[in-house]
Protein backbone atom coordinates (compact mmCIF):
# COMPACT_ATOMS: atom_id res chain seq x y z
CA UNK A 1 0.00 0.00 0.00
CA UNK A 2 0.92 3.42 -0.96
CA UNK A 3 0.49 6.30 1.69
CA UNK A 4 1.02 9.95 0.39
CA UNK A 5 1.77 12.42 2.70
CA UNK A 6 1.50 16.42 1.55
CA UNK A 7 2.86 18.85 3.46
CA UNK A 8 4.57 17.09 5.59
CA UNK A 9 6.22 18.70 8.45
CA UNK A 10 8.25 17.18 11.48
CA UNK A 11 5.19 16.00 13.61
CA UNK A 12 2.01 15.98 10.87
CA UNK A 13 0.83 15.81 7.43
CA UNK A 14 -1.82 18.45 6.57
CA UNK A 15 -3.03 15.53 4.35
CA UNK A 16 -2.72 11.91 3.61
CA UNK A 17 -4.00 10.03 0.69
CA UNK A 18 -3.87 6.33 0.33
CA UNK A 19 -6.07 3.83 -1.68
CA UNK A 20 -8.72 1.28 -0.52
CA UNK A 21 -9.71 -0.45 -3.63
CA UNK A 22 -11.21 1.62 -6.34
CA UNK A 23 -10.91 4.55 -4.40
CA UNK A 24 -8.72 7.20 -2.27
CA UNK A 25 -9.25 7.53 0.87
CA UNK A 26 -8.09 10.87 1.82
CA UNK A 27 -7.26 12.08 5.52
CA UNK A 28 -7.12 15.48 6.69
CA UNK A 29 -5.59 16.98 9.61
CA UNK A 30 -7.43 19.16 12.07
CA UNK A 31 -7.55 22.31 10.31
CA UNK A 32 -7.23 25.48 12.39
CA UNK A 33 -7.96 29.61 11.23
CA UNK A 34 -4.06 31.19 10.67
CA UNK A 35 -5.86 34.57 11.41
CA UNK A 36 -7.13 33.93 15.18
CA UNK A 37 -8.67 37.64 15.43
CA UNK A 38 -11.20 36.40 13.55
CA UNK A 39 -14.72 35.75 15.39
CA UNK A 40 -16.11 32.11 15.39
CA UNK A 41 -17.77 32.73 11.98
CA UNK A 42 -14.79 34.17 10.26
CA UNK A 43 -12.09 31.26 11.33
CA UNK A 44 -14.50 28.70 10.13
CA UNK A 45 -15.05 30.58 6.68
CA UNK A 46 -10.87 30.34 6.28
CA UNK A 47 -10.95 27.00 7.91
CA UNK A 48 -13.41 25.76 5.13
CA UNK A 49 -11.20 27.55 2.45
CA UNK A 50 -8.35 25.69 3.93
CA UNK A 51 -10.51 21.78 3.30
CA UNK A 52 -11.14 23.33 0.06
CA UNK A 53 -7.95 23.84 -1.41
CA UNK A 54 -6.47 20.65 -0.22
CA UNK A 55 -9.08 18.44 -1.32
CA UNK A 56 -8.80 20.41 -4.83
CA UNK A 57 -4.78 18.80 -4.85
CA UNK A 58 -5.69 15.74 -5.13
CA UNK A 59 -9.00 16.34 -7.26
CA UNK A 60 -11.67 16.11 -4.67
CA UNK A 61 -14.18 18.44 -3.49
CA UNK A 62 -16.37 18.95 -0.55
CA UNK A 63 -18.43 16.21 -1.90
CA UNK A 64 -16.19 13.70 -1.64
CA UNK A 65 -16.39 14.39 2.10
CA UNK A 66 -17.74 11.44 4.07
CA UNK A 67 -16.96 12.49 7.89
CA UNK A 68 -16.03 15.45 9.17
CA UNK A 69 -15.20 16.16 13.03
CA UNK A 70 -15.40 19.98 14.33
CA UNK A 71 -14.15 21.55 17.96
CA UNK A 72 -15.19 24.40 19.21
CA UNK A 73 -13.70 25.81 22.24
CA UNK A 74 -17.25 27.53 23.17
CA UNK A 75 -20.52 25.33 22.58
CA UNK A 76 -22.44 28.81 22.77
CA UNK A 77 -20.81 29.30 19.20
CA UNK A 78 -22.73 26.05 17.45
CA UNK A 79 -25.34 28.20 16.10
CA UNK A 80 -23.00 30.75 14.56
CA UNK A 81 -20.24 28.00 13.29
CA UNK A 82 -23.65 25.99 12.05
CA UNK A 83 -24.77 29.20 9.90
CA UNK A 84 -21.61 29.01 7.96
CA UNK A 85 -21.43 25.40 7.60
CA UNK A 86 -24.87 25.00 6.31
CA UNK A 87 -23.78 27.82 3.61
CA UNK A 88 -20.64 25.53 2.80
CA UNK A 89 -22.18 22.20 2.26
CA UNK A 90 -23.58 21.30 -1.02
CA UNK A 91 -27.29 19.93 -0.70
CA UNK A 92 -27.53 16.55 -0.58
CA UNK A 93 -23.91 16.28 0.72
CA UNK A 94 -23.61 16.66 4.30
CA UNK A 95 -21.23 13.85 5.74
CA UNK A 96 -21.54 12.31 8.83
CA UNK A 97 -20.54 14.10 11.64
CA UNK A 98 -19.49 15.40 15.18
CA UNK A 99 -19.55 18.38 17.06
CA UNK A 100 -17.24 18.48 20.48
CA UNK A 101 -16.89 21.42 23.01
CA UNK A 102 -12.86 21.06 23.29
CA UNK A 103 -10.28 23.30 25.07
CA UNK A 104 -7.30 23.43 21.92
CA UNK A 105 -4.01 23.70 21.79
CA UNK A 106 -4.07 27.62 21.98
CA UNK A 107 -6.35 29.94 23.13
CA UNK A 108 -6.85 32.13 20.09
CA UNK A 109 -8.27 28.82 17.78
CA UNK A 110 -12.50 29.01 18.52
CA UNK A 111 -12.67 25.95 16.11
CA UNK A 112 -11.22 22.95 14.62
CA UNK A 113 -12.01 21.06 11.58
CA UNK A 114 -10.58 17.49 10.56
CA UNK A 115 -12.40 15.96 7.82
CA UNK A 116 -12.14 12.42 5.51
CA UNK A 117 -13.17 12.52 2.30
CA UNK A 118 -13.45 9.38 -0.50
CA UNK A 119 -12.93 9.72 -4.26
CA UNK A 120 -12.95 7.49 -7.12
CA UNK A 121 -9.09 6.98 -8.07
CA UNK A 122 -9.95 7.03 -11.47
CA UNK A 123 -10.90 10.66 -11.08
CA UNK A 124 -7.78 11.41 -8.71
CA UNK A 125 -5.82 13.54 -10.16
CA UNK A 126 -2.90 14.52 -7.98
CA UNK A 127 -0.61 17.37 -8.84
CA UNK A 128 3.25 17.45 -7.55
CA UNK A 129 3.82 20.59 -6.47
CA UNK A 130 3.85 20.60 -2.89
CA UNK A 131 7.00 18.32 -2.42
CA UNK A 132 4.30 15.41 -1.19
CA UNK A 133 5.91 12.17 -0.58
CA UNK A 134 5.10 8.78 -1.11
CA UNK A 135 5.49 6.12 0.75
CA UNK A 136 5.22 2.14 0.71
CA UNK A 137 3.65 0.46 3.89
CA UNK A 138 5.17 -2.87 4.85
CA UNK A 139 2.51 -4.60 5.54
CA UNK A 140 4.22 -6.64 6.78
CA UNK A 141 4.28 -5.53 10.04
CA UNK A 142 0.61 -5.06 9.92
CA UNK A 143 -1.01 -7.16 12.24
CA UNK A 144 -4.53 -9.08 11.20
């Protein structure tokens, strides 16, 4: 099995892509706003722009999303983080998902988003540009 990594940095991947049969299976790390001045509704608008792009790398889209798996650090912002989801997701698309209240990793983040998203590998299309690597699993070591 092939596992691609993109982005990689020293402790995480923003993305990994590997495939299960006819399709890609494609991972996402939690995604978090880069501007953190921004109000709950704001950092999930970049947050969403953030999915967006990387699913677009590897020729998916937000309907290709099967799960999807949001923190917020205040559950008083569910309504307001819902508003701009519900703008976000195509109709007849919405994954399956979770909502946690979660304290995160720095104060300034309201929200988190990690989401998994299936496409047809086929239809991948991958492009090289973000020195991604590839790597082979030994399965080996895999235990059954």
């Amino acid at each position: 099995m092939v596992i691609v990594r993109h982005e990689m940095g020293p402790r995480f991947s923003e993305m990994t892509v590997t495939k299960m049969g006819s399709c890609n299976l494609i991972i996402l790390s939690g995604q978090v706003a880069e501007n953190t001045s921004l109000g709950i509704e704001g950092q999930t608008r970049e947050i969403l722009k953030f999915i967006d792009r990387l699913l677009a790398h590897v020729g998916a889209d937000k309907t290709n999303i099967i799960s999807a798996r949001i923190y917020l650090t205040s559950v008083g912002d569910y309504a307001a983080m819902n508003a701009v989801w519900d703008e976000w997701v195509p109709k007849g698309h919405t994954p399956a998902r979770s909502t946690v209240g979660a304290k995160l990793i720095r104060p300034e983040y309201k929200i988190e988003i990690e989401v998994t998203a299936v496409v047809d590998a086929k239809e991948h299309h991958h492009h090289h540009d973000d020195n991604c690597i590839a790597q082979e699993s030994d399965e080996s070591n895999t235990k059954k």
